[in-house]
Protein backbone atom coordinates (compact mmCIF):
# COMPACT_ATOMS: atom_id res chain seq x y z
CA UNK A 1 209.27 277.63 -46.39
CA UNK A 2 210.21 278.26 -42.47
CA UNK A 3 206.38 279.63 -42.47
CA UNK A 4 205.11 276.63 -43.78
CA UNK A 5 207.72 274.32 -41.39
CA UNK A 6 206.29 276.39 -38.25
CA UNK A 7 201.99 275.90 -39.73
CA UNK A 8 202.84 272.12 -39.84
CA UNK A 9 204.01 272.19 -36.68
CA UNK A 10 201.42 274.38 -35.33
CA UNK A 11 198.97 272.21 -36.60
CA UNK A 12 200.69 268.96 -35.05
CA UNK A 13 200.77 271.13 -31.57
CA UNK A 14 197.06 271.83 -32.08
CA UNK A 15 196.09 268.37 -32.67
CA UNK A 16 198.45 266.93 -30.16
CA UNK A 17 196.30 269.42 -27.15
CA UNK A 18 193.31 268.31 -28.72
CA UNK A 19 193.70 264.70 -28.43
CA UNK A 20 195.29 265.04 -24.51
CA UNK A 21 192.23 267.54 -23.58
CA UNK A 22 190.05 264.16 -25.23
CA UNK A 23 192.32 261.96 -23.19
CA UNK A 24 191.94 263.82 -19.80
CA UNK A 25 188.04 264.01 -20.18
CA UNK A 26 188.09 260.52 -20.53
CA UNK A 27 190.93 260.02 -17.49
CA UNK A 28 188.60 262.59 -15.18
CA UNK A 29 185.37 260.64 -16.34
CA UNK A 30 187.43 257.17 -15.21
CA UNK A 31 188.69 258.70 -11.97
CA UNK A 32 185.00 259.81 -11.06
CA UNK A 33 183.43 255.98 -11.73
CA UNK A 34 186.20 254.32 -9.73
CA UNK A 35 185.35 257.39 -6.63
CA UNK A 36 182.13 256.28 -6.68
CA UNK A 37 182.45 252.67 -6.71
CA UNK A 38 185.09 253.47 -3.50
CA UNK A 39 182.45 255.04 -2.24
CA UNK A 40 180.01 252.74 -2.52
CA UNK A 41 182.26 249.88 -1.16
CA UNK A 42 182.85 252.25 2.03
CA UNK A 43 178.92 252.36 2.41
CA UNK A 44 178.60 248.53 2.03
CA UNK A 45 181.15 247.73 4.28
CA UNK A 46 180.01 249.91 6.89
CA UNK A 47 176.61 248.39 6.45
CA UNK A 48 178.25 245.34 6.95
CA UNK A 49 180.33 246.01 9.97
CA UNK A 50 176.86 247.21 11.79
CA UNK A 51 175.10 243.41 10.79
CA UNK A 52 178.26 241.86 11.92
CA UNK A 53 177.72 244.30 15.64
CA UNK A 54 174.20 243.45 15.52
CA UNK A 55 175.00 239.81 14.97
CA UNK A 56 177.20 239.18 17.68
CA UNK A 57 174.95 240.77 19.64
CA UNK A 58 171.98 238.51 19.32
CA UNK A 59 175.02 235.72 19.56
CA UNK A 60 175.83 236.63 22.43
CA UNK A 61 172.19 236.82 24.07
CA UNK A 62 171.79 233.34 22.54
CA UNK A 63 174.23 231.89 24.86
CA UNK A 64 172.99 233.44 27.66
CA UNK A 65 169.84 232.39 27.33
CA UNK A 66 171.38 228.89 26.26
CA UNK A 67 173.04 229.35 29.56
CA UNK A 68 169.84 230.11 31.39
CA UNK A 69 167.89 227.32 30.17
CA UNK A 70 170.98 224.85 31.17
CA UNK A 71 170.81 226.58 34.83
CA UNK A 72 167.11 225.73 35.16
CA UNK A 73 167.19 222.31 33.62
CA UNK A 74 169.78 221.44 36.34
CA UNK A 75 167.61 223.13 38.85
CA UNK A 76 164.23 221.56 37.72
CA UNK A 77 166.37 217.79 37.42
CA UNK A 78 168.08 218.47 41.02
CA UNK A 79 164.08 219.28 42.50
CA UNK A 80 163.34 216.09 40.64
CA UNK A 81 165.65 214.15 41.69
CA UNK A 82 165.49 215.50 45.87
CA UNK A 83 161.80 215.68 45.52
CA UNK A 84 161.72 211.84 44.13
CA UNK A 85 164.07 210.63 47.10
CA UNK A 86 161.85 212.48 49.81
């Protein structure tokens, strides 16, 4: 009987390693998808961060040459202005 009592059991242990060894293939196959979707968030947001540089870049030399065009209105409308009084 205790023979019997210790196969059930051994066959219970069995079963129970089988199913966690399923379990953990499944876990490590999980764990590997969400790695690579970090990863691939990383990559697109460091993509990202280099439009948002290059961006604010050409911004900025937008508003100098917005600044630049304001200086040489003025300049052109003082001329005009000085030349028309002369």
């Amino acid at each position: 009987m205790a023979v019997l009592v210790f196969l059930l059991v051994g066959a219970l242990v069995f079963d129970r390693l089988r199913w966690l060894g399923r379990q953990h293939e499944r876990l490590e196959q999980r764990c590997d998808g969400i790695e690579q979707t970090h990863a691939d968030s990383l990559s697109r947001m460091q993509r990202m961060e280099t439009s948002m540089t290059s961006i604010d870049m050409r911004l900025t030399e937008i508003r100098q040459d917005g600044k630049r065009n304001t200086e040489m209105l003025h300049v052109l409308i003082t001329g005009h202005v000085a030349a028309s009084k002369e």
